[in-house]
N, C-alpha and C. Protein backbone atom coordinates (compact mmCIF):
# COMPACT_ATOMS: atom_id res chain seq x y z
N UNK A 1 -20.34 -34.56 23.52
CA UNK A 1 -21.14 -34.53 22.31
C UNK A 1 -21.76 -33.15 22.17
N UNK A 2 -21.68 -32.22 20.88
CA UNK A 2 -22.51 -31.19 21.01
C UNK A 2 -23.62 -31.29 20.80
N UNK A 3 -24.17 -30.28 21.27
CA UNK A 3 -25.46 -29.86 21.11
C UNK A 3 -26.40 -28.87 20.15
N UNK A 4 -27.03 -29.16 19.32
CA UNK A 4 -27.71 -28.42 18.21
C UNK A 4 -27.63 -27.13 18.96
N UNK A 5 -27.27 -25.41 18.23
CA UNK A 5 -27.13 -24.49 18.61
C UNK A 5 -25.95 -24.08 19.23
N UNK A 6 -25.30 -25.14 20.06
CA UNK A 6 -24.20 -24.64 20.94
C UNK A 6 -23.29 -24.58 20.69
N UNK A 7 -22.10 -23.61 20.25
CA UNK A 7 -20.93 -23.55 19.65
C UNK A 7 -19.79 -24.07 20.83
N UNK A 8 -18.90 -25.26 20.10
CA UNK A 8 -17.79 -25.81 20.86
C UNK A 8 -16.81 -25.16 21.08
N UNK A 9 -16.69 -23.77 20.38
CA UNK A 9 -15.55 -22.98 21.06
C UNK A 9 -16.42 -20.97 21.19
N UNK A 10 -15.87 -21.19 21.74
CA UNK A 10 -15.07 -21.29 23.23
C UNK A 10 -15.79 -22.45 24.15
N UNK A 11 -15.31 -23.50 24.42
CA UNK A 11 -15.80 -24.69 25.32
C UNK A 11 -16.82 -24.44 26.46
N UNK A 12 -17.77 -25.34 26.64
CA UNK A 12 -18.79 -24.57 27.71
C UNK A 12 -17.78 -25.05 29.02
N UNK A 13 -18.64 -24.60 30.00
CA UNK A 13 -17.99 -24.51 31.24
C UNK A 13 -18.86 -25.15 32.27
N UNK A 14 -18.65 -26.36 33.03
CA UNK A 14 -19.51 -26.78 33.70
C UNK A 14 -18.69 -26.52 35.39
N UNK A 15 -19.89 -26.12 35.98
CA UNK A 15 -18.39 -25.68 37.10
C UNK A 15 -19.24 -26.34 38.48
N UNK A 16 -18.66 -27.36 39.46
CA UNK A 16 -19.60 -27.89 40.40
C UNK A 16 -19.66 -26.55 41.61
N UNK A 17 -20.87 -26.19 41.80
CA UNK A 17 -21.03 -24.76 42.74
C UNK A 17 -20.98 -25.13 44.20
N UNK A 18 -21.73 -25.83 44.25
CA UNK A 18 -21.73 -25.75 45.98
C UNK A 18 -22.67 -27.50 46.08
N UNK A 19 -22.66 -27.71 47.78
CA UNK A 19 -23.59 -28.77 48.36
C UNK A 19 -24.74 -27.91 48.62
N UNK A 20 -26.15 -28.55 48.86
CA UNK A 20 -27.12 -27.66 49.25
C UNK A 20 -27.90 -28.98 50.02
N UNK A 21 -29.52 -28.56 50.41
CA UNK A 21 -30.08 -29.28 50.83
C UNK A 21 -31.19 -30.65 50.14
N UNK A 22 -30.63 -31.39 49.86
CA UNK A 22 -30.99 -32.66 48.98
C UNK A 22 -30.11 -32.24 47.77
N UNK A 23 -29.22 -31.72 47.56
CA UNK A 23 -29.04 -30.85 45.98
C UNK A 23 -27.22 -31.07 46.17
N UNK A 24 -27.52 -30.99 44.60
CA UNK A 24 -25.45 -30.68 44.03
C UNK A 24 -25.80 -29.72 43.29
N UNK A 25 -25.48 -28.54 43.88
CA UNK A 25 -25.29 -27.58 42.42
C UNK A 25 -24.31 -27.00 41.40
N UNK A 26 -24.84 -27.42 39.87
CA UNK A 26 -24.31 -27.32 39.19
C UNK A 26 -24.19 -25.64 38.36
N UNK A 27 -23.19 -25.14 37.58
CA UNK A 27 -23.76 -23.91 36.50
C UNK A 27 -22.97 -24.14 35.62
N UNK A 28 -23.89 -24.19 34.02
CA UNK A 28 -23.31 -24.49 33.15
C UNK A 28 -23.06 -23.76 32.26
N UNK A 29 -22.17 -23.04 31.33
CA UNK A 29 -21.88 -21.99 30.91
C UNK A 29 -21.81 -22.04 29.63
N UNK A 30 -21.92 -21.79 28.67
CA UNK A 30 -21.86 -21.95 26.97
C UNK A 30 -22.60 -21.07 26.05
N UNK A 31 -22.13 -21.52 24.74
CA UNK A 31 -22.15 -19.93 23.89
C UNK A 31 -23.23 -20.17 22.80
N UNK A 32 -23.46 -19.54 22.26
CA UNK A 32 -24.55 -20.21 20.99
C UNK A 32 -24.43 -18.51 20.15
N UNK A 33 -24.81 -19.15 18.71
CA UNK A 33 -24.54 -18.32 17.83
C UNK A 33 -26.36 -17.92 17.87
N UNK A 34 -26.13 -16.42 18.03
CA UNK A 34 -27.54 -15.56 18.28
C UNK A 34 -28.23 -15.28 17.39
N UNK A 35 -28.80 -15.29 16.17
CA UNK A 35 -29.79 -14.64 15.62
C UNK A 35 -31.09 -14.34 16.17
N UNK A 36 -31.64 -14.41 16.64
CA UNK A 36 -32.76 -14.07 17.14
C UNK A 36 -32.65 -14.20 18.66
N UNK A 37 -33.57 -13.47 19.42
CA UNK A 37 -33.15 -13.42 21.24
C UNK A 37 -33.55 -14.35 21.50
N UNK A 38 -35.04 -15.19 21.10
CA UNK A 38 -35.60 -16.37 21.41
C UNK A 38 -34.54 -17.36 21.36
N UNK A 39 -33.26 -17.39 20.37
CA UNK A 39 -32.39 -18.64 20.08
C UNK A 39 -31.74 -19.15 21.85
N UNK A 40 -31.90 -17.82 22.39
CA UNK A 40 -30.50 -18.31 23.71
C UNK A 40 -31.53 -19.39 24.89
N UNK A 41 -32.81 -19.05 24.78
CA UNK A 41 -33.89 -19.85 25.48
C UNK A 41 -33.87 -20.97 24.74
N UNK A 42 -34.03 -21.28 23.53
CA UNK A 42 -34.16 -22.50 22.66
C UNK A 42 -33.17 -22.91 23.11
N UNK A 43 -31.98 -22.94 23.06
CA UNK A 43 -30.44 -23.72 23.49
C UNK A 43 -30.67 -24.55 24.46
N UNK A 44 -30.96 -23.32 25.86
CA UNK A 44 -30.88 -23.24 27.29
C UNK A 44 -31.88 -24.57 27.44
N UNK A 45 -33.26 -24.47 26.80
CA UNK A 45 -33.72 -25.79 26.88
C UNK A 45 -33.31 -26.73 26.47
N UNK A 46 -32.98 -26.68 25.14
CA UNK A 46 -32.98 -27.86 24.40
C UNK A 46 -31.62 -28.95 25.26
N UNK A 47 -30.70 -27.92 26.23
CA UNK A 47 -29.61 -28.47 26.77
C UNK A 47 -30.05 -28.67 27.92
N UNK A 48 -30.84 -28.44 28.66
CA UNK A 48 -31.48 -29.20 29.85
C UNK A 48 -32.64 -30.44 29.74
N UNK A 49 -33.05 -30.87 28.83
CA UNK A 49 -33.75 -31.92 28.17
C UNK A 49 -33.01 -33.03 27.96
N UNK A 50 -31.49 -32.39 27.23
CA UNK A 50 -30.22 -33.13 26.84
C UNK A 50 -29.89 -33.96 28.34
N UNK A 51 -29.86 -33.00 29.26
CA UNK A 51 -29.62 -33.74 30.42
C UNK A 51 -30.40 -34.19 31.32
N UNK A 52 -31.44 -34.14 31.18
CA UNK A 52 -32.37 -34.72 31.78
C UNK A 52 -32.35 -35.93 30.85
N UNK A 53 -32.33 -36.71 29.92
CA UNK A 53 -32.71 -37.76 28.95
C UNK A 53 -31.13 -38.00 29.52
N UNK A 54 -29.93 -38.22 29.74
CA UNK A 54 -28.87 -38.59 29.68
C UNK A 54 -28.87 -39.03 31.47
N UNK A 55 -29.39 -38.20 32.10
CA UNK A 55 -29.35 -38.65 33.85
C UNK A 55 -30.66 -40.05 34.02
N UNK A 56 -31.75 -39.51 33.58
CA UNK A 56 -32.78 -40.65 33.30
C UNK A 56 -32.26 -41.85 32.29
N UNK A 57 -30.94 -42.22 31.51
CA UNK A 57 -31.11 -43.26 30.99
C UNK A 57 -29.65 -43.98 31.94
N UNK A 58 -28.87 -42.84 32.71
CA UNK A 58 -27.76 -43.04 33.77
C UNK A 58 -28.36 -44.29 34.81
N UNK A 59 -29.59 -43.86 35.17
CA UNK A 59 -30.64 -43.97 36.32
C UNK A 59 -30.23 -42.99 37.39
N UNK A 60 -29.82 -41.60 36.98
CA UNK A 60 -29.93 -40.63 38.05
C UNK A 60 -31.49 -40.28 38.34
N UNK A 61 -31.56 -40.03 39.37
CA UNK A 61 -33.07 -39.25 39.99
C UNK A 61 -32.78 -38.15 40.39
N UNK A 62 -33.72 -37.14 40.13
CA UNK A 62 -33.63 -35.50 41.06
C UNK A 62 -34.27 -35.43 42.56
N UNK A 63 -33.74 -35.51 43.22
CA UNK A 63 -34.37 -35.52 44.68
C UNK A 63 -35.28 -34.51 44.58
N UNK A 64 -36.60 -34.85 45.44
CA UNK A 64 -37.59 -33.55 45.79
C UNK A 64 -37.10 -33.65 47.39
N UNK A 65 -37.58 -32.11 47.55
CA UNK A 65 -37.27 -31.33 48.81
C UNK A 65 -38.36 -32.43 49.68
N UNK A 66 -38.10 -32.85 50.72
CA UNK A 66 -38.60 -33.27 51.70
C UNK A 66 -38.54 -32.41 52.89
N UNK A 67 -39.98 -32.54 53.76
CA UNK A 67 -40.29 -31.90 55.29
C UNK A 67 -40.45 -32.34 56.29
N UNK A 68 -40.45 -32.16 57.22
CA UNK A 68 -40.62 -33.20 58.19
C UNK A 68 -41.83 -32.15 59.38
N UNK A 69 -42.80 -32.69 59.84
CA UNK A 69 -43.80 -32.04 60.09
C UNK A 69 -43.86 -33.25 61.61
N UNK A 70 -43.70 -32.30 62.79
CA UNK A 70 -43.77 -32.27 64.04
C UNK A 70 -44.81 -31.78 65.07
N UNK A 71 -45.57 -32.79 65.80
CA UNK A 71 -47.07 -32.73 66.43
C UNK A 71 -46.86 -32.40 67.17
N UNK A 72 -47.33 -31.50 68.37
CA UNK A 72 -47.00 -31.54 69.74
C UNK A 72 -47.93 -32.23 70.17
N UNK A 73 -47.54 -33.36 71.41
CA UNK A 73 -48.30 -34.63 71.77
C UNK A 73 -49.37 -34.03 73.09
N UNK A 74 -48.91 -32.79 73.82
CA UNK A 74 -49.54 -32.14 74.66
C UNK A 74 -51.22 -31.89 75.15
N UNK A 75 -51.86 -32.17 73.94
CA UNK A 75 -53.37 -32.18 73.84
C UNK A 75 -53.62 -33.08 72.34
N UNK A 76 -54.96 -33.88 72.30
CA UNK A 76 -54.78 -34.71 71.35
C UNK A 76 -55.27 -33.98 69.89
N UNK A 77 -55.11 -34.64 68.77
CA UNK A 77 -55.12 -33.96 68.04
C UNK A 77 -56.55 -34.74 67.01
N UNK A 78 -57.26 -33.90 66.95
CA UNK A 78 -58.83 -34.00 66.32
C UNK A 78 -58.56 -34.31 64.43
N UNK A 79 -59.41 -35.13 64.38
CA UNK A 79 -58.81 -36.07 63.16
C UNK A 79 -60.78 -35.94 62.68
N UNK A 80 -60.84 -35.43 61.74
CA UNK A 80 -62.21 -35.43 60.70
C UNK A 80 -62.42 -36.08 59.74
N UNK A 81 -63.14 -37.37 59.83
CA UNK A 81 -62.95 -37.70 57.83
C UNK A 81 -64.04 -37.74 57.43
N UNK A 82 -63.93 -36.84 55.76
CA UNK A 82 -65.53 -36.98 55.37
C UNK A 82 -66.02 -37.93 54.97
């Protein structure tokens, strides 16, 4: 389906980049007819909104980065609550 701004030819280009950590990365490539410099930011959003509303009605989720945080058990560890 296009997208307001985005011209269907030359066809955009969605290209799968790499695995990462919690992550699939994607880069998506496409053209839009320029009048003004602000237009290529207007697109760029308006086509990540596009997919964000299309993964959220999928039921995709975006993983957040998770940490994992390690105590050393060696001496105890002092706990304050106000």
């Amino acid at each position: 389906q296009g997208e307001p701004g985005i011209l269907t030819t030359p066809e955009p280009l969605i290209l799968f980049k790499n695995f990462a950590d919690s992550t699939l990365e994607f880069e998506v490539t496409f053209s839009i007819e320029l009048n003004e410099l602000r237009d290529m930011e207007w697109a760029a959003s308006k086509l990540r909104y596009s997919i964000d509303e299309k993964f959220r009605a999928a039921g995709i989720v975006m993983a957040f980065p998770q940490r994992d945080v390690h105590l050393s058990a060696n001496t105890p560890l002092e706990v304050r609550l106000r």
